[in-house]
C-alpha atoms as a PDB file:
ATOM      1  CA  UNK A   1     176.279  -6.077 146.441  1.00  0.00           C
ATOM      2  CA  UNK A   2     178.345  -4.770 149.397  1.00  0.00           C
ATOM      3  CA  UNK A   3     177.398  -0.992 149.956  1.00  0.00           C
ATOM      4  CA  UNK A   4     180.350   0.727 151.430  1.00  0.00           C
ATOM      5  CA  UNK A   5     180.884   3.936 153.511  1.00  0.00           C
ATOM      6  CA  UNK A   6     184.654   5.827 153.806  1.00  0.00           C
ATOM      7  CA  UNK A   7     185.733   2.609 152.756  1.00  0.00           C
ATOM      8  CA  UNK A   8     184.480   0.656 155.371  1.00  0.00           C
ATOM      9  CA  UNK A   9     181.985  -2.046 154.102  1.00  0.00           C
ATOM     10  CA  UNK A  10     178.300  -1.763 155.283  1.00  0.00           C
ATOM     11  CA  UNK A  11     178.228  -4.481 157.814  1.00  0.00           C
ATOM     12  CA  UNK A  12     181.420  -3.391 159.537  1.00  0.00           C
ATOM     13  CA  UNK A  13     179.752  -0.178 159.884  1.00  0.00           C
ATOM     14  CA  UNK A  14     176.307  -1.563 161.002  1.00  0.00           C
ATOM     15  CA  UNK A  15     178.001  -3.863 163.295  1.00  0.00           C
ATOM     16  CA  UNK A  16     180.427  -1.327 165.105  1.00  0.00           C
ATOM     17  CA  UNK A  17     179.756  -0.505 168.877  1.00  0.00           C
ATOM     18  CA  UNK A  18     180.810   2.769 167.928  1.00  0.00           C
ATOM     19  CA  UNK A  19     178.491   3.441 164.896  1.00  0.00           C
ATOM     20  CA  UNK A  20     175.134   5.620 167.448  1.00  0.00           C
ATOM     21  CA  UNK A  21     171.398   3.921 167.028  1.00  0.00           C
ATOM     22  CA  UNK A  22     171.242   6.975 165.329  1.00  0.00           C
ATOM     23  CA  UNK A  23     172.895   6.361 162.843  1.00  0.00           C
ATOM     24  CA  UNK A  24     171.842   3.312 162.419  1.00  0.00           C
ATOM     25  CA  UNK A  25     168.040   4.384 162.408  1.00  0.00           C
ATOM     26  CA  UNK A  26     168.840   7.214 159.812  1.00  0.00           C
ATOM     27  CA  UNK A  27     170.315   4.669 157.727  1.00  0.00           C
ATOM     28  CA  UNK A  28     167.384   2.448 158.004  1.00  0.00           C
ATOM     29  CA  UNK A  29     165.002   5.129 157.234  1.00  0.00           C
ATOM     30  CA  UNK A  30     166.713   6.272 154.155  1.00  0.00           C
ATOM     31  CA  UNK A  31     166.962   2.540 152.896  1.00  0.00           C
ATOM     32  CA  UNK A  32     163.445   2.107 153.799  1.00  0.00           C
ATOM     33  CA  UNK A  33     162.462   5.156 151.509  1.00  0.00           C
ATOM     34  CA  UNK A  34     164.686   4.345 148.966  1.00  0.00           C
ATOM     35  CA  UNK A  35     163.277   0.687 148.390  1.00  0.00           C
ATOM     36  CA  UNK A  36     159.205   2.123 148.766  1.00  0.00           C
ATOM     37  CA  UNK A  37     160.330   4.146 145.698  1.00  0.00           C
ATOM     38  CA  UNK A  38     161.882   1.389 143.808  1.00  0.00           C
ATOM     39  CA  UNK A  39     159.046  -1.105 144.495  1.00  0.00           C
ATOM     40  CA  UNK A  40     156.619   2.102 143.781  1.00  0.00           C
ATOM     41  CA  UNK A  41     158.399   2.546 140.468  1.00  0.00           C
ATOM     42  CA  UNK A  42     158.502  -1.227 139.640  1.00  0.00           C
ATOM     43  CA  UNK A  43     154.600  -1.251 139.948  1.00  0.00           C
ATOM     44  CA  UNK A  44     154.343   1.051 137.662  1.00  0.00           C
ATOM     45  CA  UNK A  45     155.632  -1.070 134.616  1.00  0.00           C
ATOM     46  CA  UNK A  46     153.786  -4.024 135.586  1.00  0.00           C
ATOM     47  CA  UNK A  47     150.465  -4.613 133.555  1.00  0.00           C
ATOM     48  CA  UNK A  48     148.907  -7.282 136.002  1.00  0.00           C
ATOM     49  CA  UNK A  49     146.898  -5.149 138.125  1.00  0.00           C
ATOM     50  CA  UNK A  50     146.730  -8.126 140.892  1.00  0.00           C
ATOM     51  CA  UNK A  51     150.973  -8.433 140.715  1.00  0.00           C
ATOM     52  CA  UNK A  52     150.398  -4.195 140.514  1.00  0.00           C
ATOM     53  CA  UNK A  53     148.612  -4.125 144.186  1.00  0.00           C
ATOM     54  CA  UNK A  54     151.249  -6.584 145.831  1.00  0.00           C
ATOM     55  CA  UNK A  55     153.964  -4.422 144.577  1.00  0.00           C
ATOM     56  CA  UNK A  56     152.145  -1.703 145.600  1.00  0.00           C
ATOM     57  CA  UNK A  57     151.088  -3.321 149.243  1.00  0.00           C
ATOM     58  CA  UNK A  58     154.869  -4.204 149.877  1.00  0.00           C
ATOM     59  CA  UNK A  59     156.016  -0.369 148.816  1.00  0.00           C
ATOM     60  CA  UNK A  60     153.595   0.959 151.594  1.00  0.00           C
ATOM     61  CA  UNK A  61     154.947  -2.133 153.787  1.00  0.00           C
ATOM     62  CA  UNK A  62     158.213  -1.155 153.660  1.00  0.00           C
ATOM     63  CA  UNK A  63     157.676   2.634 153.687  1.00  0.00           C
ATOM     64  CA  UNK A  64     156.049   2.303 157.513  1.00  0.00           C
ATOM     65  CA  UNK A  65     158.701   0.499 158.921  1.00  0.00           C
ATOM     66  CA  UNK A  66     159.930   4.215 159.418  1.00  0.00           C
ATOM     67  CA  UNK A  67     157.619   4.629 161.696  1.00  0.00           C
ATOM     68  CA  UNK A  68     158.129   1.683 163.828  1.00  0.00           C
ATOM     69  CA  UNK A  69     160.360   3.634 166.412  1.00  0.00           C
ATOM     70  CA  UNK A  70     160.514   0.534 168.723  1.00  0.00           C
ATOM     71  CA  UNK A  71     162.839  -1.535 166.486  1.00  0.00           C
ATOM     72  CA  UNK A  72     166.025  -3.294 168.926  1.00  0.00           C
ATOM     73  CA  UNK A  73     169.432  -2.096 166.892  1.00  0.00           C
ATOM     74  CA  UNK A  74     169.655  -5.900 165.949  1.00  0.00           C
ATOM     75  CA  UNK A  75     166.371  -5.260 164.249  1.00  0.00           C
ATOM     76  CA  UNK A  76     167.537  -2.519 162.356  1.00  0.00           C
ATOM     77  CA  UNK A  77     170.356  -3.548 161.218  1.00  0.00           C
ATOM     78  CA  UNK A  78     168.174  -6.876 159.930  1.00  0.00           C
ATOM     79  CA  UNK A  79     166.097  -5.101 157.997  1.00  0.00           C
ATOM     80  CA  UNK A  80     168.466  -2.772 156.130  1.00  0.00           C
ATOM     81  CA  UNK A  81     170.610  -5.870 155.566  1.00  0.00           C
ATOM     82  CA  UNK A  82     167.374  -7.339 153.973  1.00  0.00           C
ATOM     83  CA  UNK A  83     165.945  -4.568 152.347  1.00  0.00           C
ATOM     84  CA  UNK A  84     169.602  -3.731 150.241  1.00  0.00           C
ATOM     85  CA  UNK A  85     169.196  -7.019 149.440  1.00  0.00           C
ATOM     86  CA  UNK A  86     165.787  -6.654 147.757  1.00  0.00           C
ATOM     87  CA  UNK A  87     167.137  -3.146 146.270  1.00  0.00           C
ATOM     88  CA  UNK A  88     169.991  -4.796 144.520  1.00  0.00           C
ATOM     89  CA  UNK A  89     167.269  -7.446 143.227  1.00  0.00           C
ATOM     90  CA  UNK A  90     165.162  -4.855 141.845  1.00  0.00           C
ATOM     91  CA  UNK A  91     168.282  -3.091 140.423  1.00  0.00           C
ATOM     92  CA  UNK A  92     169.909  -6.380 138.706  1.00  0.00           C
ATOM     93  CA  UNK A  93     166.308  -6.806 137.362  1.00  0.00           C
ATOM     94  CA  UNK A  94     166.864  -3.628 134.863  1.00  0.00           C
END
């Protein structure tokens, strides 16, 4: 799914020299907290407690990346590529 922002698609914004780092690190951290909760809510409807504590692992995972403050802007931008990716998943999942 292509996320778009005043029109523009996600990846031109992501990819413009214009768009600041901080933007683009504000949009990382709000995807990052986004998907914790998703995954965080997904573990909660699974009855395999061993499938449970990977969800659970990979919430947490994803949740620090916020603090990794030493992420290049390529970086960034791979990750929030990656984790929409894994949001729409979860979303198309139901």
């Amino acid at each position: 799914m292509d996320h778009t922002w005043k029109g523009r698609s996600d990846k031109e914004v992501l990819y413009d020299e214009d768009t600041s780092d901080e933007v683009i690190r504000d949009v990382l951290d709000h995807t990052s907290a986004r998907l914790s909760a998703a995954l965080a809510r997904k573990a909660e409807k699974i009855e395999d407690p061993k499938a449970r504590e990977e969800i659970k692992e990979r919430s947490i995972e994803v949740w620090q990346i916020q603090n990794n403050l030493g992420l290049s802007r390529e970086q960034m931008v791979e990750k929030i590529l990656r984790m929409r990716e894994e949001l729409d998943e979860i979303k198309n999942e139901g």
